[in-house]
Protein backbone atom coordinates (compact mmCIF):
# COMPACT_ATOMS: atom_id res chain seq x y z
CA UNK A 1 147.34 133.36 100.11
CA UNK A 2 147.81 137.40 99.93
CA UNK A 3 145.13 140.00 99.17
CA UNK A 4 145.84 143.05 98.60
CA UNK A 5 144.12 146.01 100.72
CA UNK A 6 143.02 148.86 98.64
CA UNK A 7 140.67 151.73 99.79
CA UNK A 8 137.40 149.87 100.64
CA UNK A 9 139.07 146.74 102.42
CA UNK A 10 140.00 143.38 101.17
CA UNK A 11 138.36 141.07 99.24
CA UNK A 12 138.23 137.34 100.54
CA UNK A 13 137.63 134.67 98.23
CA UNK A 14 134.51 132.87 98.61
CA UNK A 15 136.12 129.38 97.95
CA UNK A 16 137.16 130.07 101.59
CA UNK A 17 133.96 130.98 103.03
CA UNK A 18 132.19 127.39 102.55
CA UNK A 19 128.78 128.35 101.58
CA UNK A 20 128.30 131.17 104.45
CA UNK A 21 125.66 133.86 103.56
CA UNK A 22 127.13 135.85 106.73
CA UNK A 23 130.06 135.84 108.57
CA UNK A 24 131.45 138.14 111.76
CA UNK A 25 134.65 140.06 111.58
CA UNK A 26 136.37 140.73 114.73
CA UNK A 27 139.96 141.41 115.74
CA UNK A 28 141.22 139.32 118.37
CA UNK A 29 144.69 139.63 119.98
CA UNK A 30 146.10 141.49 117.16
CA UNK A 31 144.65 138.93 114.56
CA UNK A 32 140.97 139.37 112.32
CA UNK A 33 139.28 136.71 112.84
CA UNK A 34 135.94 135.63 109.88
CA UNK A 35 133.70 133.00 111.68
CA UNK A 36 130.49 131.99 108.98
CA UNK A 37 127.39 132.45 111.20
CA UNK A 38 124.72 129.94 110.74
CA UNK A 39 121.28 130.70 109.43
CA UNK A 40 118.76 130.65 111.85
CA UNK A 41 115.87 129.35 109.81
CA UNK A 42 118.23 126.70 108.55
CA UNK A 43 115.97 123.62 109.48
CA UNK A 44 119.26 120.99 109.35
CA UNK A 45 120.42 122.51 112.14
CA UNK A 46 117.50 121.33 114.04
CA UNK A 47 117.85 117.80 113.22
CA UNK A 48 118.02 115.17 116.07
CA UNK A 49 117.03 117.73 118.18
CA UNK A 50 114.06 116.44 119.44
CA UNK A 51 113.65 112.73 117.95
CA UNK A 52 111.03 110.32 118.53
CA UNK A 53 110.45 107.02 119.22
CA UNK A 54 107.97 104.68 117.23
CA UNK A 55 108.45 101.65 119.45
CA UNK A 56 109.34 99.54 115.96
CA UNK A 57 113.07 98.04 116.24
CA UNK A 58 113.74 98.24 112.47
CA UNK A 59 112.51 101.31 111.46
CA UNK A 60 116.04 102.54 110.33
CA UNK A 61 116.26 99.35 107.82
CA UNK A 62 112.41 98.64 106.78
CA UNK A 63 110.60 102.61 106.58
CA UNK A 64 109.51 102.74 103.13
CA UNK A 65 107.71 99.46 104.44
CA UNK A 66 105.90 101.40 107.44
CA UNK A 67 105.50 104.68 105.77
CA UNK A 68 103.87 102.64 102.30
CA UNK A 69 101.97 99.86 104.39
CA UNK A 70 104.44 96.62 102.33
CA UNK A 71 104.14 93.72 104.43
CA UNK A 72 103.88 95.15 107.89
């Protein structure tokens, strides 16, 4: 792909950007470089993080059954 560079900069489609509300813009080693950064307050980055145990060995397969009291 080419862009053109007029006056202000260049325009980068946002097809390219996958979904990033910021990115950085740095020149490395002769090169410009767009990394997306990740949102902070995102809460999927936090998932796994910390997980718990409930000491029940099919939780993954029966948790609608736990969480809605069916035949526990």
């Amino acid at each position: 792909m080419k862009a053109v560079v007029k006056k202000d900069g260049v325009l980068i489609p946002k097809k390219l950007l996958k979904g990033a509300k910021q990115v950085e813009i740095r020149q490395e080693h002769g090169r410009i470089v767009v990394l997306p950064i990740p949102a902070a307050d995102d809460p999927i980055f936090g998932l796994g993080s910390n997980p718990g145990h409930s000491g029940c060995g099919d939780l993954s397969t029966r948790h609608d059954d736990y969480l809605y009291g069916k035949d526990v």
